[in-house]
N, C-alpha and C. Protein backbone atom coordinates (compact mmCIF):
# COMPACT_ATOMS: atom_id res chain seq x y z
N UNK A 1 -14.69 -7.74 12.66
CA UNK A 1 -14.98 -7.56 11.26
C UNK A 1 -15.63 -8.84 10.73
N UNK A 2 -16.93 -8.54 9.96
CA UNK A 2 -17.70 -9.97 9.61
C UNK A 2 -16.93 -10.42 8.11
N UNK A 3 -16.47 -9.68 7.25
CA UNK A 3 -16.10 -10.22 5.98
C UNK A 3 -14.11 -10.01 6.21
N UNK A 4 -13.39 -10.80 5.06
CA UNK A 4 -11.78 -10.20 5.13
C UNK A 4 -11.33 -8.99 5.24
N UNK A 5 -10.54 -8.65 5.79
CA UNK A 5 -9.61 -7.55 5.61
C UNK A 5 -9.33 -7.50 3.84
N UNK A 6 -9.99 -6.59 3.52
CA UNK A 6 -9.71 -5.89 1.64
C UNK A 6 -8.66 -5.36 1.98
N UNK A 7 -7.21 -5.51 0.92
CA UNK A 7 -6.04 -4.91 0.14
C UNK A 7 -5.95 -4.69 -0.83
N UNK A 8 -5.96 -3.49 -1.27
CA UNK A 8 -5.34 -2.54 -2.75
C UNK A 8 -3.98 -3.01 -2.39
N UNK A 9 -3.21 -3.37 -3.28
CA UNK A 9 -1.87 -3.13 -3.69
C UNK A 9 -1.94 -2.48 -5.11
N UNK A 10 -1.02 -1.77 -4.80
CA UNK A 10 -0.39 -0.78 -6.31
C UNK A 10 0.74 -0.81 -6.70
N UNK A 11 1.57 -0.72 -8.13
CA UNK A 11 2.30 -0.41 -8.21
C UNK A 11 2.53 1.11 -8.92
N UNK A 12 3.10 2.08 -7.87
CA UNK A 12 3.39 3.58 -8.83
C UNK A 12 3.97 3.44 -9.61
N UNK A 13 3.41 4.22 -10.74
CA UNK A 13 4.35 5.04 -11.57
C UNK A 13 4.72 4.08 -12.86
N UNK A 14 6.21 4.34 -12.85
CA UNK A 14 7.00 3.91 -13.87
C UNK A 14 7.61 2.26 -13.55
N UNK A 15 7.43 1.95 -12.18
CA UNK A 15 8.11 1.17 -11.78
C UNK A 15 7.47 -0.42 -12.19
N UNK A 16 8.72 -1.07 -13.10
CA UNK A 16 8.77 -2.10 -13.68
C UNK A 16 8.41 -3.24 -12.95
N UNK A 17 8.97 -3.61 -11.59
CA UNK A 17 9.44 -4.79 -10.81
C UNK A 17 8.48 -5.14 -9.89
N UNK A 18 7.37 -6.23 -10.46
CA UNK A 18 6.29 -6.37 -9.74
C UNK A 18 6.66 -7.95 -8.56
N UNK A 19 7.76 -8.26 -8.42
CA UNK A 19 8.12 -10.14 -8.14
C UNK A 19 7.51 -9.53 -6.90
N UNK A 20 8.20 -8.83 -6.01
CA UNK A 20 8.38 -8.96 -4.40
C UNK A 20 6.57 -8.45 -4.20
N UNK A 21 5.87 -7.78 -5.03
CA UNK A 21 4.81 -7.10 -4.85
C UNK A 21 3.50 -8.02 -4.87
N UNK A 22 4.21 -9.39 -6.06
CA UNK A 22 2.94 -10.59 -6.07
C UNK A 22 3.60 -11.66 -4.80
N UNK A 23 5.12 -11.55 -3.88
CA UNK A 23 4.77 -12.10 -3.26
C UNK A 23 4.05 -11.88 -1.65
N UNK A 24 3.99 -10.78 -1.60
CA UNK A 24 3.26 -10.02 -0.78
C UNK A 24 1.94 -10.51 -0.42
N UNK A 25 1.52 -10.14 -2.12
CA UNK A 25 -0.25 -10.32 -2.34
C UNK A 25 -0.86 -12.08 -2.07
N UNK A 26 0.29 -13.04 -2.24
CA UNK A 26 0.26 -14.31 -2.14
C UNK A 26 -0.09 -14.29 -0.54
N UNK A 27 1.05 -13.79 0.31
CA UNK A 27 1.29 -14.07 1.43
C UNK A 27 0.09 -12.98 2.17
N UNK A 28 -0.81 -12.51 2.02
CA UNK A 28 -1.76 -11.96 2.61
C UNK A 28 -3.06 -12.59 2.16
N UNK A 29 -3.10 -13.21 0.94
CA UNK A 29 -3.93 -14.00 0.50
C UNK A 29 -3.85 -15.28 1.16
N UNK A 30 -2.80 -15.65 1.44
CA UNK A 30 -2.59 -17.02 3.00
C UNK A 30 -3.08 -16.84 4.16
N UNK A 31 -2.84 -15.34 3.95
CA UNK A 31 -3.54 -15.01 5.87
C UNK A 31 -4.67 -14.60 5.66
N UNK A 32 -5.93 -15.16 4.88
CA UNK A 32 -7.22 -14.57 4.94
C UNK A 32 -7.59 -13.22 4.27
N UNK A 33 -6.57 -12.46 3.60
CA UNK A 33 -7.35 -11.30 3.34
C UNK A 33 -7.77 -11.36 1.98
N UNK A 34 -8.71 -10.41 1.31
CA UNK A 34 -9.34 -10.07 -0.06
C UNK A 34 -8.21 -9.36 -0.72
N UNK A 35 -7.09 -9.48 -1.87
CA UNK A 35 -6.49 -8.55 -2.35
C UNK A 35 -6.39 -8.35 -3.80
N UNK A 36 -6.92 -7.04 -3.87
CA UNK A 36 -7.18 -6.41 -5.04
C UNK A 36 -5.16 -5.96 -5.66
N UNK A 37 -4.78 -7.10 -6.67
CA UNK A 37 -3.83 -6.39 -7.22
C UNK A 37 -3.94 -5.43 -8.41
N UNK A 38 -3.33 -3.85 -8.33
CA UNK A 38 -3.65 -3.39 -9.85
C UNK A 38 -2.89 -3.19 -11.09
N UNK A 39 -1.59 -4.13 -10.49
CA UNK A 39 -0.84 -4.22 -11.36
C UNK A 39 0.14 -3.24 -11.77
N UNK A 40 0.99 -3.10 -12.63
CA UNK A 40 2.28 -2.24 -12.72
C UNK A 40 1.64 -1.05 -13.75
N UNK A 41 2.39 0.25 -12.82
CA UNK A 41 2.21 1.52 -13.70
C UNK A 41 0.73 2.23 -13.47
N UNK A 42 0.57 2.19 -12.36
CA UNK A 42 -0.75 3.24 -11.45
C UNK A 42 -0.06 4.68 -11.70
N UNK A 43 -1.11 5.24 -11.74
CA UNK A 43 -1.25 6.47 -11.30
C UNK A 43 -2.00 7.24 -10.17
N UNK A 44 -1.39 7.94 -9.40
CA UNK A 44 -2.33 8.69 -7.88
C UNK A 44 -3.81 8.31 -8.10
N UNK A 45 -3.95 8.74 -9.18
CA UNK A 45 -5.37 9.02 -9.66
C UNK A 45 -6.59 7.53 -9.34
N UNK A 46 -5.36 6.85 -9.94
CA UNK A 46 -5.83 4.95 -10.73
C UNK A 46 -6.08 4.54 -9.36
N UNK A 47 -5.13 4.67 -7.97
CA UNK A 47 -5.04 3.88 -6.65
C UNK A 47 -6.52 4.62 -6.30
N UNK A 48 -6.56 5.65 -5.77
CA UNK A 48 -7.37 6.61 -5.12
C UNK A 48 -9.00 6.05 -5.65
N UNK A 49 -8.61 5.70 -7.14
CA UNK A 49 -9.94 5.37 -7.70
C UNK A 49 -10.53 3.78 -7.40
N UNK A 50 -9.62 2.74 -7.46
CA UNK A 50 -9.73 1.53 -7.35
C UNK A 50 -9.99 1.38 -5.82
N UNK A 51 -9.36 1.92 -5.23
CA UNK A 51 -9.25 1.68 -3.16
C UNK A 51 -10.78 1.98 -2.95
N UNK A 52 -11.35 3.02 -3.59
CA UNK A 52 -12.53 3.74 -3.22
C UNK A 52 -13.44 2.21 -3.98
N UNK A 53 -13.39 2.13 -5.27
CA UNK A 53 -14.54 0.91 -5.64
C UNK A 53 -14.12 -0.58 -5.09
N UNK A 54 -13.22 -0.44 -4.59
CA UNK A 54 -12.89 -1.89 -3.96
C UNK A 54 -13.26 -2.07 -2.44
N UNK A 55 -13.79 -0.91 -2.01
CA UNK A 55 -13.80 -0.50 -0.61
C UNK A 55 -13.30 -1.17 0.37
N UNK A 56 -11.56 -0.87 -0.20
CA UNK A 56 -10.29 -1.19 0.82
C UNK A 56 -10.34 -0.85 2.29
N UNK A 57 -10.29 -1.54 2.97
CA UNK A 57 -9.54 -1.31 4.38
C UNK A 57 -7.85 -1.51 4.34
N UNK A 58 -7.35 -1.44 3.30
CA UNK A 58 -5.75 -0.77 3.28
C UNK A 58 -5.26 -0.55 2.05
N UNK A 59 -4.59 0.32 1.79
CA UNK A 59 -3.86 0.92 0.77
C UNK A 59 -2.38 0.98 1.06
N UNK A 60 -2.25 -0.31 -0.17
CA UNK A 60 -0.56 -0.61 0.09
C UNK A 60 -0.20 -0.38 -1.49
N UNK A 61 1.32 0.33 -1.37
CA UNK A 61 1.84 0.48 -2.34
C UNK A 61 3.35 -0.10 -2.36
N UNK A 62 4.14 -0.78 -3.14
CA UNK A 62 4.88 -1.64 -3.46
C UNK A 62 5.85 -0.84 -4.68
N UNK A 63 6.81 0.05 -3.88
CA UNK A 63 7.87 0.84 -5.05
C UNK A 63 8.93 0.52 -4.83
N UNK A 64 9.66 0.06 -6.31
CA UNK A 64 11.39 -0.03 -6.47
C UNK A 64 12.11 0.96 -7.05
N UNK A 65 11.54 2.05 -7.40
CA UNK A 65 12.11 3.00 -8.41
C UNK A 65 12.43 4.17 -8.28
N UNK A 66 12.26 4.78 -6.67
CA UNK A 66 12.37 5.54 -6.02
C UNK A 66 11.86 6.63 -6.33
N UNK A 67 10.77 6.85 -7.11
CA UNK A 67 9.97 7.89 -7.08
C UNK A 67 8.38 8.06 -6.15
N UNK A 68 8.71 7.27 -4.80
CA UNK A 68 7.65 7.26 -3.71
C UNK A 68 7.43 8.33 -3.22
N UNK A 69 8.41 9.05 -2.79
CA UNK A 69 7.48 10.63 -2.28
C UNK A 69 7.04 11.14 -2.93
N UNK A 70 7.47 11.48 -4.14
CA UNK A 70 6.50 12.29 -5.17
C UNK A 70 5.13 11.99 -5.34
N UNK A 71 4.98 10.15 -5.64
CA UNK A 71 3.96 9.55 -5.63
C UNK A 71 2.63 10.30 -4.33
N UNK A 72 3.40 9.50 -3.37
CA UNK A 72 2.36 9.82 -2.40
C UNK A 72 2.41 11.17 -1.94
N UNK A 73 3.18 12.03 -2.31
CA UNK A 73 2.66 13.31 -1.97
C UNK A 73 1.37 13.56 -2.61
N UNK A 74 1.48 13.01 -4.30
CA UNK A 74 0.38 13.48 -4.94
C UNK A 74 -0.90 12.25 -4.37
N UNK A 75 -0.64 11.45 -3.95
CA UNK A 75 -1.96 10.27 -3.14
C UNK A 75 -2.80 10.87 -2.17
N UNK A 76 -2.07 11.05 -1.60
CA UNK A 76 -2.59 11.56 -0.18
C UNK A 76 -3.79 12.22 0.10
N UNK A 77 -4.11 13.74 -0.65
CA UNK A 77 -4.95 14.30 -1.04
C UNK A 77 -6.06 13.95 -1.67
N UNK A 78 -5.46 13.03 -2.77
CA UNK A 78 -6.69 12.21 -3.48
C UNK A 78 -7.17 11.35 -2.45
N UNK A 79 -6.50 10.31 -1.49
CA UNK A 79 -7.11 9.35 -1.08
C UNK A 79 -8.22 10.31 0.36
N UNK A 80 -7.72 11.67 0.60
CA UNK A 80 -8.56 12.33 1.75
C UNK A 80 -9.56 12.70 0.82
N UNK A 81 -9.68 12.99 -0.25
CA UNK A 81 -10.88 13.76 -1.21
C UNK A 81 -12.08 12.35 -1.02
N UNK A 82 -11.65 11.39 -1.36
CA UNK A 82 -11.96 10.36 -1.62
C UNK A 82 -13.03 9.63 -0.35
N UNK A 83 -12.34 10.02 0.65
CA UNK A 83 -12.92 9.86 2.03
C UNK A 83 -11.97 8.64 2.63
N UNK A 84 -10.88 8.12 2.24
CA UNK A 84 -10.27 7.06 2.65
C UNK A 84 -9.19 7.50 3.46
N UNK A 85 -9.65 8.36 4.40
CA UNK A 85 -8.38 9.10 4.99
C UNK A 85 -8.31 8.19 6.39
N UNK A 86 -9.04 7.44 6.64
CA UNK A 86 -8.91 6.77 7.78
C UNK A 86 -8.58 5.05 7.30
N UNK A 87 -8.18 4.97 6.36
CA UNK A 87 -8.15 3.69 6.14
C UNK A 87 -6.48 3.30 6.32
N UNK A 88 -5.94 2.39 6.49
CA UNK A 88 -4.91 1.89 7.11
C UNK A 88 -3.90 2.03 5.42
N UNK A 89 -2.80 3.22 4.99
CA UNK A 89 -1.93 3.17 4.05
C UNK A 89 -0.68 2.58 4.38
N UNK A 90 -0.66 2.12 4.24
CA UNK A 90 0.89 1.29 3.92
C UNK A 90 1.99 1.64 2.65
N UNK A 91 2.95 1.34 2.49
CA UNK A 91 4.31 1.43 1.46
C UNK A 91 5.38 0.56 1.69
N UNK A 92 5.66 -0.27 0.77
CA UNK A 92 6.59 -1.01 0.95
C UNK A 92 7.55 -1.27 -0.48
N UNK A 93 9.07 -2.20 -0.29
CA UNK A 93 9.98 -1.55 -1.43
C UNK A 93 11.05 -1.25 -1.32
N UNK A 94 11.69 -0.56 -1.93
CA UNK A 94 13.14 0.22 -2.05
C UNK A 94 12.71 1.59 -1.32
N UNK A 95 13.07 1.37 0.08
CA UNK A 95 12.59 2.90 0.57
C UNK A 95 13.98 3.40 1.76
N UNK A 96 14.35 4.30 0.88
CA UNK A 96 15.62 4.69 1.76
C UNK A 96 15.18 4.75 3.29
N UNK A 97 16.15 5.10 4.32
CA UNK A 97 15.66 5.21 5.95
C UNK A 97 15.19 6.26 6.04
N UNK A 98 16.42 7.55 5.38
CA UNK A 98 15.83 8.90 5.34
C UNK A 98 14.30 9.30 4.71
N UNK A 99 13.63 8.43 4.08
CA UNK A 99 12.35 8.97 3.61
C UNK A 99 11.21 8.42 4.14
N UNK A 100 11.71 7.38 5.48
CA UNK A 100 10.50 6.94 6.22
C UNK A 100 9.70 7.88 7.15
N UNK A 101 10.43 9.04 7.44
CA UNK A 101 9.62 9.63 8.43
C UNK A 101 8.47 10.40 7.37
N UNK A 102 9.31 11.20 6.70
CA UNK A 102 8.22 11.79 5.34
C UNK A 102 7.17 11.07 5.33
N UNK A 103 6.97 9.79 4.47
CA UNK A 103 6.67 8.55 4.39
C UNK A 103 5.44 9.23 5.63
N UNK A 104 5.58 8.41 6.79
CA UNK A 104 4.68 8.87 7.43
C UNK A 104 3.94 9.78 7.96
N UNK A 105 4.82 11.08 8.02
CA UNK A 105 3.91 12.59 7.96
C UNK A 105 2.62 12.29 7.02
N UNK A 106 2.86 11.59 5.51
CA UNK A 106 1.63 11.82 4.99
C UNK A 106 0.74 11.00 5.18
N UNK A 107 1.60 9.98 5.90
CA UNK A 107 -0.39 9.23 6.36
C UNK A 107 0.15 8.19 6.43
N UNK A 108 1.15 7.38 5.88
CA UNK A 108 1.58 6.14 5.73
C UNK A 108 2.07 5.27 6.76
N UNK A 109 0.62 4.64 7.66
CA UNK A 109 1.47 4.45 9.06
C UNK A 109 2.10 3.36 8.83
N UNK A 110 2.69 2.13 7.92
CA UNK A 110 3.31 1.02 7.40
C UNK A 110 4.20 1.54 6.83
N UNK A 111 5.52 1.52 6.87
CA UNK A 111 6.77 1.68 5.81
C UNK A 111 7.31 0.42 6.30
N UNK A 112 7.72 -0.65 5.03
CA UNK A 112 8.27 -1.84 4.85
C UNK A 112 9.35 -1.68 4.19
N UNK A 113 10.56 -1.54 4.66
CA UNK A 113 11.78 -1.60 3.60
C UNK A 113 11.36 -2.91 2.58
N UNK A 114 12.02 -3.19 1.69
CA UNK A 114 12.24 -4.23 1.11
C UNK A 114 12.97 -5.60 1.93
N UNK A 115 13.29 -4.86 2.64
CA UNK A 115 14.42 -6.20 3.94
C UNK A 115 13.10 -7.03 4.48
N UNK A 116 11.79 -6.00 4.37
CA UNK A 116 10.77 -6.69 6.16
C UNK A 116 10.42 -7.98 5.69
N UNK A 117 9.90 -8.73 6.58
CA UNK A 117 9.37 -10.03 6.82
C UNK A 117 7.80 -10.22 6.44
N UNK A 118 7.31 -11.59 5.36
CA UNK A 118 6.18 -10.95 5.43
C UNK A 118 5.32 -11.54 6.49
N UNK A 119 5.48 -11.97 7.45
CA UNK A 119 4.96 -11.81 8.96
C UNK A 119 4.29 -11.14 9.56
N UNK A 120 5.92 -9.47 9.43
CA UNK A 120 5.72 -8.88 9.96
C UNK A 120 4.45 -7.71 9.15
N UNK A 121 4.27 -7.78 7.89
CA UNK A 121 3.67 -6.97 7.21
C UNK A 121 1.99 -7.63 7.68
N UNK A 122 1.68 -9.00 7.49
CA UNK A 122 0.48 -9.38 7.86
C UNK A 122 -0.10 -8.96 9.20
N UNK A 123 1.33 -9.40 10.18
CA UNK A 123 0.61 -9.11 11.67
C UNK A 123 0.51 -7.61 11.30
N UNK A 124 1.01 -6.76 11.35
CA UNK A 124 0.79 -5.38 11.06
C UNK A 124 -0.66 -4.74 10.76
N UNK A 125 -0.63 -5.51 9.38
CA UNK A 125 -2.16 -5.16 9.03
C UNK A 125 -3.11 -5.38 9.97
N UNK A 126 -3.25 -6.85 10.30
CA UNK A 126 -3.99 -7.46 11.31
C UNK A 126 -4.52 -6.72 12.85
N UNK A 127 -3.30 -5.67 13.15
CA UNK A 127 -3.24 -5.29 14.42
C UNK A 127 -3.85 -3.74 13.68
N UNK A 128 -3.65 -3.31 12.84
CA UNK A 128 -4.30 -1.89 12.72
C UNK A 128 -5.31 -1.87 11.63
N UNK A 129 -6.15 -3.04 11.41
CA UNK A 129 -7.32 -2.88 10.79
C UNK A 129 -8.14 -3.30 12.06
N UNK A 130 -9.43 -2.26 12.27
CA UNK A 130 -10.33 -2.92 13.61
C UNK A 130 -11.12 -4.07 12.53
């Protein structure tokens, strides 16, 4: 890749608690990448739209409020309408165990509890963006 790895981060919905989400965006901004934050209280609509004019190579979303499946049920579709169906989605947050597999049925090959390392979230990216 000749330019950075581009990151959308989002925050869905209703959800207030942006700390762990700017330190994310810090710590990927250390490792070289471009990251587009959009700040608290996205909508499906708002990510799908920004990922597309930012022309992300990942779509990460950052939820404490536990309304993530709903979210990305309704993402998903938008981000395939969109043509970003091959781009590397991620989720990270307050994400029960039971909703990681979901989680990934819809596309989300990154699920980050709130526990992960951000190490492990960079190398991650790193290894599944070509």
């Amino acid at each position: 890749m000749n330019r950075p790895i581009k990151v959308v981060l989002a925050k869905p919905g209703l959800d207030g608690h942006d700390h762990g989400a700017k330190v994310v965006v810090r710590a990927l901004m250390e490792a070289g990448m471009e990251v587009a934050y959009t700040g608290l209280r996205q909508t499906p609509e708002a990510v799908a739209r920004i990922a597309l004019e930012e022309d992300a190579d990942v779509i990460a979303l950052s939820s404490m409020a536990g309304s993530h499946l709903p979210f990305c049920e309704k993402l998903k579709p938008l981000l395939e309408q969109a043509g970003l169906g091959g781009k590397l989605w991620m989720i990270g947050g307050n994400l029960p165990r039971q909703d990681h597999a979901r989680l990934r049925e819809l596309g989300f090959r990154g699920v980050f509890p709130s526990s992960s390392r951000l190490d492990d979230i960079v190398n991650f990216i790193k290894a599944n963006v070509p």
